[in-house]
C-alpha atoms as a PDB file:
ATOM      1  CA  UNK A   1      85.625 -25.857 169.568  1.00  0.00           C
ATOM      2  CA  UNK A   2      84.562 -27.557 166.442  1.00  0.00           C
ATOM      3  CA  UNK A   3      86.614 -29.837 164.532  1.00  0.00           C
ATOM      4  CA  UNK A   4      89.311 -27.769 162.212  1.00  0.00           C
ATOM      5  CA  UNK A   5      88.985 -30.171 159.501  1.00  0.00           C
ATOM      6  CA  UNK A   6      85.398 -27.996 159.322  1.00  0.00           C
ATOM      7  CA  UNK A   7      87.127 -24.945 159.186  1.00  0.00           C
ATOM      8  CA  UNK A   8      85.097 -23.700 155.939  1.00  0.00           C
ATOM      9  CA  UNK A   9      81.902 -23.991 157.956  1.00  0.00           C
ATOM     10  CA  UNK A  10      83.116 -21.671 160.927  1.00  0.00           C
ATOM     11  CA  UNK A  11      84.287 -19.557 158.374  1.00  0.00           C
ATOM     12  CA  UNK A  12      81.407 -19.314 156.454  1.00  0.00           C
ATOM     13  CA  UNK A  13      78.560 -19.971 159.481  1.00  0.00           C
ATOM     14  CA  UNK A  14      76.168 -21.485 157.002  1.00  0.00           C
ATOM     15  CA  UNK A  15      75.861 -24.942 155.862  1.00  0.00           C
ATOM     16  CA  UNK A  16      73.847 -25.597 152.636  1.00  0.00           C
ATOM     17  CA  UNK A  17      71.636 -28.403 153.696  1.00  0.00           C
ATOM     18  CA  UNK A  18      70.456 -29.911 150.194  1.00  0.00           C
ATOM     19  CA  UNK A  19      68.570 -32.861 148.954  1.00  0.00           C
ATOM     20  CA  UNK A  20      69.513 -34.310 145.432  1.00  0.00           C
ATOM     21  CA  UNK A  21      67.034 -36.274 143.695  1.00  0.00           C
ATOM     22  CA  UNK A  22      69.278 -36.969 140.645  1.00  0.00           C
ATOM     23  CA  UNK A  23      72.798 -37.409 141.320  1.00  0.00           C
ATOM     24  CA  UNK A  24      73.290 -35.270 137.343  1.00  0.00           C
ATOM     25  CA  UNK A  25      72.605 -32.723 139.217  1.00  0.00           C
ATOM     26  CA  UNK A  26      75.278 -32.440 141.640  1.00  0.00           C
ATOM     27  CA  UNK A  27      78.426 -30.786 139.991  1.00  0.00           C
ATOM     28  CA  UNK A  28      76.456 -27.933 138.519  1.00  0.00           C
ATOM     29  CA  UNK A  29      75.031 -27.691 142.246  1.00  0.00           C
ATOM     30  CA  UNK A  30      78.618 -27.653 143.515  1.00  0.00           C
ATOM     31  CA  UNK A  31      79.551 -25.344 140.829  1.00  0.00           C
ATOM     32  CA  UNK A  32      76.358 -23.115 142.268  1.00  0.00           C
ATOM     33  CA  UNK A  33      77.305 -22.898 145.437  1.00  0.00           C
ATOM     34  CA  UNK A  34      81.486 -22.191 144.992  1.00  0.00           C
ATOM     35  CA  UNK A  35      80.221 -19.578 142.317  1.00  0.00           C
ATOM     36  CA  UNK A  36      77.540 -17.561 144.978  1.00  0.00           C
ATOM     37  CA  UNK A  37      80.581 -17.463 147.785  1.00  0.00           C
ATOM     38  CA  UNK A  38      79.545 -21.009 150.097  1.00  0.00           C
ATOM     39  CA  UNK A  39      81.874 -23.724 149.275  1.00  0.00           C
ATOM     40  CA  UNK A  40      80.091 -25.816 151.926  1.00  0.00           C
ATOM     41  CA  UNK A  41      77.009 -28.613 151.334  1.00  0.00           C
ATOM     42  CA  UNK A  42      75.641 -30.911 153.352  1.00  0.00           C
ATOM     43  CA  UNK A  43      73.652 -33.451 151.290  1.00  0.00           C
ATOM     44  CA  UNK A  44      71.066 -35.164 152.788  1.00  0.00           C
ATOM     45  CA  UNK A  45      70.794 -39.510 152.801  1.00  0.00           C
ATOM     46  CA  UNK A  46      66.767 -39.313 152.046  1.00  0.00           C
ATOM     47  CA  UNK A  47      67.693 -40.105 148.217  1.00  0.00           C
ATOM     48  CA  UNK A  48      68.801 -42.993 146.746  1.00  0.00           C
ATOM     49  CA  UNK A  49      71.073 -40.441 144.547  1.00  0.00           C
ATOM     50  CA  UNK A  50      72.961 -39.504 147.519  1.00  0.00           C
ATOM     51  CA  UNK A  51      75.966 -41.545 147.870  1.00  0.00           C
ATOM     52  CA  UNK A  52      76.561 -41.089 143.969  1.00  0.00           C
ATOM     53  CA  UNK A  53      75.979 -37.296 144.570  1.00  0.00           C
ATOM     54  CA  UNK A  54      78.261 -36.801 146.819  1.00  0.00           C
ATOM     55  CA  UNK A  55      81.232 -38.694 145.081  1.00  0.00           C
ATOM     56  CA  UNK A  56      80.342 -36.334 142.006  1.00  0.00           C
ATOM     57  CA  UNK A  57      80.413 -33.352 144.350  1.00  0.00           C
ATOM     58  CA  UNK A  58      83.747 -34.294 145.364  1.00  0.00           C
ATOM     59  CA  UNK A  59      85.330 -33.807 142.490  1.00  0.00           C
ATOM     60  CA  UNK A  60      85.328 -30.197 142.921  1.00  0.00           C
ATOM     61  CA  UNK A  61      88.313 -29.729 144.955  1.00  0.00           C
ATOM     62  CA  UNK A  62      86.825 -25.888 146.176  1.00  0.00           C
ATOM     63  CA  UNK A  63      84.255 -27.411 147.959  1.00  0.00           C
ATOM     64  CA  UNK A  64      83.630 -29.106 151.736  1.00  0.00           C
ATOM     65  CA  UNK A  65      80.939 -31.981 151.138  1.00  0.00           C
ATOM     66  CA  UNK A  66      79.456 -34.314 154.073  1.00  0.00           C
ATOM     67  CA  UNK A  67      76.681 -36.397 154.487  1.00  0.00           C
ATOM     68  CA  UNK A  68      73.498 -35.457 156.694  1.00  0.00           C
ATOM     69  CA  UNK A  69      70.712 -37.643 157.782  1.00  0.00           C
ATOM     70  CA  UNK A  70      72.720 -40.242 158.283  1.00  0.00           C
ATOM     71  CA  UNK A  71      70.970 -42.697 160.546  1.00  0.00           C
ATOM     72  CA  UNK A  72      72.902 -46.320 160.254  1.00  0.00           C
ATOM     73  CA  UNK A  73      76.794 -46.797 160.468  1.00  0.00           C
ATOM     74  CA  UNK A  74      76.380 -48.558 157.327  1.00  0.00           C
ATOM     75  CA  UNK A  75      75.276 -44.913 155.906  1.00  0.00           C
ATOM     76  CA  UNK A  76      78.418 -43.941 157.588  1.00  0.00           C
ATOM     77  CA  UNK A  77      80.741 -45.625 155.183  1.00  0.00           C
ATOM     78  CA  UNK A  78      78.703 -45.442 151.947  1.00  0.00           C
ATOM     79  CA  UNK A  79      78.843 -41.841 152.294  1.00  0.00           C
ATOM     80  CA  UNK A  80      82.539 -41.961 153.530  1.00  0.00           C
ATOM     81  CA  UNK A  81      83.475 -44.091 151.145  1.00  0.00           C
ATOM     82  CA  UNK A  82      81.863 -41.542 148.382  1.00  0.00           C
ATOM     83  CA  UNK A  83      83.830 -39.096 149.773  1.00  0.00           C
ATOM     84  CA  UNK A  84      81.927 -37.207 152.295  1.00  0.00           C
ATOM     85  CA  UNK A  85      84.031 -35.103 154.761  1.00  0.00           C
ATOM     86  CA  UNK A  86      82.120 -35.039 157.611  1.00  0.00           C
ATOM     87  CA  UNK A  87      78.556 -36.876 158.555  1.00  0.00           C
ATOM     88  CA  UNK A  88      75.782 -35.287 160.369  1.00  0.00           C
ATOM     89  CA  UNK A  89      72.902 -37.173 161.754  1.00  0.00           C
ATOM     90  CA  UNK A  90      69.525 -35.812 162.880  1.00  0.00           C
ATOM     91  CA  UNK A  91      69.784 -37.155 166.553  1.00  0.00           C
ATOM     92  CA  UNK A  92      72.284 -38.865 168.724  1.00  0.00           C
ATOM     93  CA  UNK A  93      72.925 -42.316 167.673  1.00  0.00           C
ATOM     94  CA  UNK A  94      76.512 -44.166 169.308  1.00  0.00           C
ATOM     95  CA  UNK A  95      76.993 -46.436 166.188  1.00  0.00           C
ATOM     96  CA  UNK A  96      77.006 -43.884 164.069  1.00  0.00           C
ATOM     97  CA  UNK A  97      79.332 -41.609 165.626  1.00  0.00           C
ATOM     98  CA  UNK A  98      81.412 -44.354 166.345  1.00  0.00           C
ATOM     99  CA  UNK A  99      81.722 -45.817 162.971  1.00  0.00           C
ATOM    100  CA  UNK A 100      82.496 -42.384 161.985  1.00  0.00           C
ATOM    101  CA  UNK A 101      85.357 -41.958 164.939  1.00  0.00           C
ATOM    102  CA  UNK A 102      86.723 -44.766 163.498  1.00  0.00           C
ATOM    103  CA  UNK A 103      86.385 -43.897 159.585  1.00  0.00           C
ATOM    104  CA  UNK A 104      88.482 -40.474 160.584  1.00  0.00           C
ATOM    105  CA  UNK A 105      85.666 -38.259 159.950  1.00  0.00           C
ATOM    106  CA  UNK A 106      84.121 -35.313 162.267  1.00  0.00           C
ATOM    107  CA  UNK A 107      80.508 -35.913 163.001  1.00  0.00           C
ATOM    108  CA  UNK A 108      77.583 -33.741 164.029  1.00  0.00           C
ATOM    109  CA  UNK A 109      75.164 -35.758 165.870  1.00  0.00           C
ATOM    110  CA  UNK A 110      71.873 -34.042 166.208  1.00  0.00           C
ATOM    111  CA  UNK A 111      70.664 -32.867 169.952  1.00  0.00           C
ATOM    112  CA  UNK A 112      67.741 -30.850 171.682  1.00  0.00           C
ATOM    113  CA  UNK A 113      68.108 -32.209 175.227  1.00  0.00           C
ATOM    114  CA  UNK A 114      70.906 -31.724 177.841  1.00  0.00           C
ATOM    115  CA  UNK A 115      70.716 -35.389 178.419  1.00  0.00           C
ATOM    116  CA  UNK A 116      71.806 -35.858 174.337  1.00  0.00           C
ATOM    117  CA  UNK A 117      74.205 -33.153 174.516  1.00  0.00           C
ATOM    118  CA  UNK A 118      76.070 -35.176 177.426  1.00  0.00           C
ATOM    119  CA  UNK A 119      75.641 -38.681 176.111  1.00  0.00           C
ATOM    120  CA  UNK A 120      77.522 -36.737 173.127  1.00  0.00           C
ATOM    121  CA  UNK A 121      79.996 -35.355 175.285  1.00  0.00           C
ATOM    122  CA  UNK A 122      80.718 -38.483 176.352  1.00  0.00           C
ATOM    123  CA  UNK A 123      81.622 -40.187 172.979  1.00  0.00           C
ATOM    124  CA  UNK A 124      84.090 -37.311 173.098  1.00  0.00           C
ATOM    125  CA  UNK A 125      82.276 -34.854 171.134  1.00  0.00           C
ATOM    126  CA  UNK A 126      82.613 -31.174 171.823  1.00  0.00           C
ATOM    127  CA  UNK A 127      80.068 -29.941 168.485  1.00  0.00           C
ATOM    128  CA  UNK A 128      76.534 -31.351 167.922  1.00  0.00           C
ATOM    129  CA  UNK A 129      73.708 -30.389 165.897  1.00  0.00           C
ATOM    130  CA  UNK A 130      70.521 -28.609 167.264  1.00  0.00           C
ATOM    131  CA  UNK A 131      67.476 -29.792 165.695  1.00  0.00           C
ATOM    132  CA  UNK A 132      64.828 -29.272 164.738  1.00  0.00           C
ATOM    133  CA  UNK A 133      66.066 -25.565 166.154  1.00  0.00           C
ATOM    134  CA  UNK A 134      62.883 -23.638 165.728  1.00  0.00           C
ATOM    135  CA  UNK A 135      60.054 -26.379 167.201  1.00  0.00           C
ATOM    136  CA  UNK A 136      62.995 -27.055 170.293  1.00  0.00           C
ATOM    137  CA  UNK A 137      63.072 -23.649 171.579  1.00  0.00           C
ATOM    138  CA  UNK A 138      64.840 -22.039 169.132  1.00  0.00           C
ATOM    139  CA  UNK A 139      67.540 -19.282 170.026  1.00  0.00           C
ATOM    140  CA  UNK A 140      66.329 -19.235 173.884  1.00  0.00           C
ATOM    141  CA  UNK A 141      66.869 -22.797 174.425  1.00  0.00           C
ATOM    142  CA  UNK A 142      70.193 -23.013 172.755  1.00  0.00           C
ATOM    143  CA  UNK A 143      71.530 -20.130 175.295  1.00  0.00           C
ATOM    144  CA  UNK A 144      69.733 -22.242 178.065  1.00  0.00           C
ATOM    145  CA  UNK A 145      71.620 -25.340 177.636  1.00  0.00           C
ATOM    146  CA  UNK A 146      74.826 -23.034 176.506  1.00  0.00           C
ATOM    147  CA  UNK A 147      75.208 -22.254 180.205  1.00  0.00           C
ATOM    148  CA  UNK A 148      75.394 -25.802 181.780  1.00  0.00           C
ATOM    149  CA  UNK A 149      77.779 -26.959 178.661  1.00  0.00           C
ATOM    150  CA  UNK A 150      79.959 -23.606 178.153  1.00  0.00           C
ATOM    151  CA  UNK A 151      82.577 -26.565 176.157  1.00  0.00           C
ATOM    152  CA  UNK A 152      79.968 -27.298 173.607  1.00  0.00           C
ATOM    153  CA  UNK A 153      79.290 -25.815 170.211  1.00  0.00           C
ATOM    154  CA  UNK A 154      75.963 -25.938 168.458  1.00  0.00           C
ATOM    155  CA  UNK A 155      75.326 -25.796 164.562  1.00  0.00           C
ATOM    156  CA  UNK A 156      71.245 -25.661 164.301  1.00  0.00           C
ATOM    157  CA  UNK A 157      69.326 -26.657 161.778  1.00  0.00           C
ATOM    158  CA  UNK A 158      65.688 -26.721 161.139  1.00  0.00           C
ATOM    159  CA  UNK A 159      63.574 -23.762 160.394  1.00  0.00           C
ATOM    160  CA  UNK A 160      66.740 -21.202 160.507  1.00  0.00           C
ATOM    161  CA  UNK A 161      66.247 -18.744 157.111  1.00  0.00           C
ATOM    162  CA  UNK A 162      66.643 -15.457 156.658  1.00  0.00           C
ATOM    163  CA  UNK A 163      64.144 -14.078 159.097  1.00  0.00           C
ATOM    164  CA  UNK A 164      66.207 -15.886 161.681  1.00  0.00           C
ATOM    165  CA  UNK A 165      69.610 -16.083 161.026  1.00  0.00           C
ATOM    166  CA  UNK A 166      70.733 -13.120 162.989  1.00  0.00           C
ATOM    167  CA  UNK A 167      69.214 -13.825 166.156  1.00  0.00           C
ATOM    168  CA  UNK A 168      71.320 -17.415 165.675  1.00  0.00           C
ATOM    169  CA  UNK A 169      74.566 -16.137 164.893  1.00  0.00           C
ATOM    170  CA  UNK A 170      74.354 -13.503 167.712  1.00  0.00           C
ATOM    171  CA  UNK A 171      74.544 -16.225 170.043  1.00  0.00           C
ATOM    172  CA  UNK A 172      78.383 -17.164 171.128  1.00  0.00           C
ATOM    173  CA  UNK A 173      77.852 -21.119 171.022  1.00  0.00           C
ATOM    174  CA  UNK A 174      76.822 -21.140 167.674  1.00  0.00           C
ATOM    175  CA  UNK A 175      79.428 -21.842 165.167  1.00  0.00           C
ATOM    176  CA  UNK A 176      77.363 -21.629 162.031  1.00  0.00           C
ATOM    177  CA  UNK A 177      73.407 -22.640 161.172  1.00  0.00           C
ATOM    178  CA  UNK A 178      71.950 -25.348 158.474  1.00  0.00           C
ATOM    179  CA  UNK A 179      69.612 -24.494 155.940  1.00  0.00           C
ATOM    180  CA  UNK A 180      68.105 -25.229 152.843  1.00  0.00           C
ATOM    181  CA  UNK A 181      66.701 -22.135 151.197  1.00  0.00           C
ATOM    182  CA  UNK A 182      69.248 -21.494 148.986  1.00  0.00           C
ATOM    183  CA  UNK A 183      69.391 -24.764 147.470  1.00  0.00           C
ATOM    184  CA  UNK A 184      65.598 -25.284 146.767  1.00  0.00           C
ATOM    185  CA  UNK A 185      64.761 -29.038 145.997  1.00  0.00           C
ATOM    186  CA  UNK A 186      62.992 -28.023 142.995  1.00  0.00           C
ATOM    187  CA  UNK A 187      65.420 -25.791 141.717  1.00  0.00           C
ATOM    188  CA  UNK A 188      68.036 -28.577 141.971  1.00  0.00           C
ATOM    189  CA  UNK A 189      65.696 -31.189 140.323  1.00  0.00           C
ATOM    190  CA  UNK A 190      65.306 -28.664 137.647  1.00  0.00           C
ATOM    191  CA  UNK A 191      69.177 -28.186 137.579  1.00  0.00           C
ATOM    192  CA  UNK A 192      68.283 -23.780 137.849  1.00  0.00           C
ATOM    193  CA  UNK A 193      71.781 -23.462 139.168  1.00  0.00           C
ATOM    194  CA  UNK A 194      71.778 -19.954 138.593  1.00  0.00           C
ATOM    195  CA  UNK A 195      68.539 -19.392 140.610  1.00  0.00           C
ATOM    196  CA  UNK A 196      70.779 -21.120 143.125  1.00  0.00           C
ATOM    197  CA  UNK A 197      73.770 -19.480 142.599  1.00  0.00           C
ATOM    198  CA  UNK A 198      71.750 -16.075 143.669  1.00  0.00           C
ATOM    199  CA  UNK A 199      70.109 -17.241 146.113  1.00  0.00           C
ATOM    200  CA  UNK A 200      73.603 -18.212 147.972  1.00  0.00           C
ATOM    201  CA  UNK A 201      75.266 -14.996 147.145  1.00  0.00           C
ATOM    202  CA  UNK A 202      72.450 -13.030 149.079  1.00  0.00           C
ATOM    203  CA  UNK A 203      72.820 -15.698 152.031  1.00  0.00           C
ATOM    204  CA  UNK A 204      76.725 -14.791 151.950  1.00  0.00           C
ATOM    205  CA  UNK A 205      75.914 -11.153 151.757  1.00  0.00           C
ATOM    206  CA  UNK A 206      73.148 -12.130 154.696  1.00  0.00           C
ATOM    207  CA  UNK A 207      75.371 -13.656 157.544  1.00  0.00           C
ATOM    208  CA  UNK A 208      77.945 -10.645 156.331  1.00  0.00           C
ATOM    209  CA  UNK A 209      75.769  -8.096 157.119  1.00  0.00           C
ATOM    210  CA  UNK A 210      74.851  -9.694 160.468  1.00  0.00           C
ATOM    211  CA  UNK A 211      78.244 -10.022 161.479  1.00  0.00           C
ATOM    212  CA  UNK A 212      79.200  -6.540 160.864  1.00  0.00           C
ATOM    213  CA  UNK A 213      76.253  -4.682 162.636  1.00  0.00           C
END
């Protein structure tokens, strides 16, 4: 069962995976996304804005902000320290969820094999990341390694969009998917919050329609 510190991301099943080129950018992008109905984000270390996006982001009290792509424990506390919530990583690295462990923060360490998913199990983890979802097998392989680790909940990420996201969601061991198409990186550079602001509102209205049929 995943961590209930991430509570909004069950709730919501979508995490807004965004890169931030300009960290000016990132309260109208928080704005954006508590305005269209997500109050989640997960921004991405691939900038050198990110640490100073996220502490800007977490001024908004209505919104959940971690860190993804997090790759060093060092990343660990810069984003921490900026006042991420939670740290994702895009594959299985023991100093990171360590150093996380020991900053107090849940962390999603990215998987695709069963070997990863136990080596994660056994730094006490019961929720990892699946990616990249779509080149790894997708929706079939998640139910395949499902079986063997009935304990573990999976949040994928990488090529889940619209097309997609049903066939994800329908799946019991998935608490919620990752993606980026609402927040486009060029819309965010270009601060078109509104453009982003729809964009979420029709992925709200998107995973509500799923869950109702």
């Amino acid at each position: 069962m995943m961590d209930a510190r991430l509570s909004p991301i069950v709730t919501h099943s979508l995490v807004p995976v965004v890169v931030i080129d300009d960290a000016d950018s990132a309260l109208g992008l928080a704005e954006a996304l508590v305005a269209g109905g997500l109050p989640v984000a997960e921004v991405t270390f691939r900038t050198a804005a990110a640490a100073e996006a996220i502490a800007r982001m977490a001024t908004n009290p209505d919104i959940l902000v971690g860190a993804g792509t997090v790759r060093t424990a060092e990343q660990v506390d810069q984003a921490v320290d900026a006042g991420a919530k939670y740290i994702v990583s895009a594959g299985l690295s023991a100093a990171v969820v360590r150093r996380a462990q020991d900053r107090g923060v849940p962390v999603l360490p990215g998987t695709v094999t069963a070997t990863e998913i136990l080596a994660a199990t056994e730094l006490g983890l019961d929720t990892v990341k699946f990616f990249p979802a779509e080149t790894s097998g997708g929706v079939a392989a998640i139910k395949a390694l499902a079986a063997p680790f009935p304990d573990i909940t999976f949040v994928p990420t990488g090529g889940v969009g619209p097309k997609n996201l049903a066939d994800y969601l329908a799946v019991p061991a998935i608490a919620a998917c990752g993606g980026s198409w609402m927040c486009p990186r060029d819309a965010v550079k270009a601060g078109d919050f509104a453009t982003i602001e729809r964009l979420t509102r029709e992925a709200v209205e998107l995973v509500r329609s799923t869950k109702e049929a």
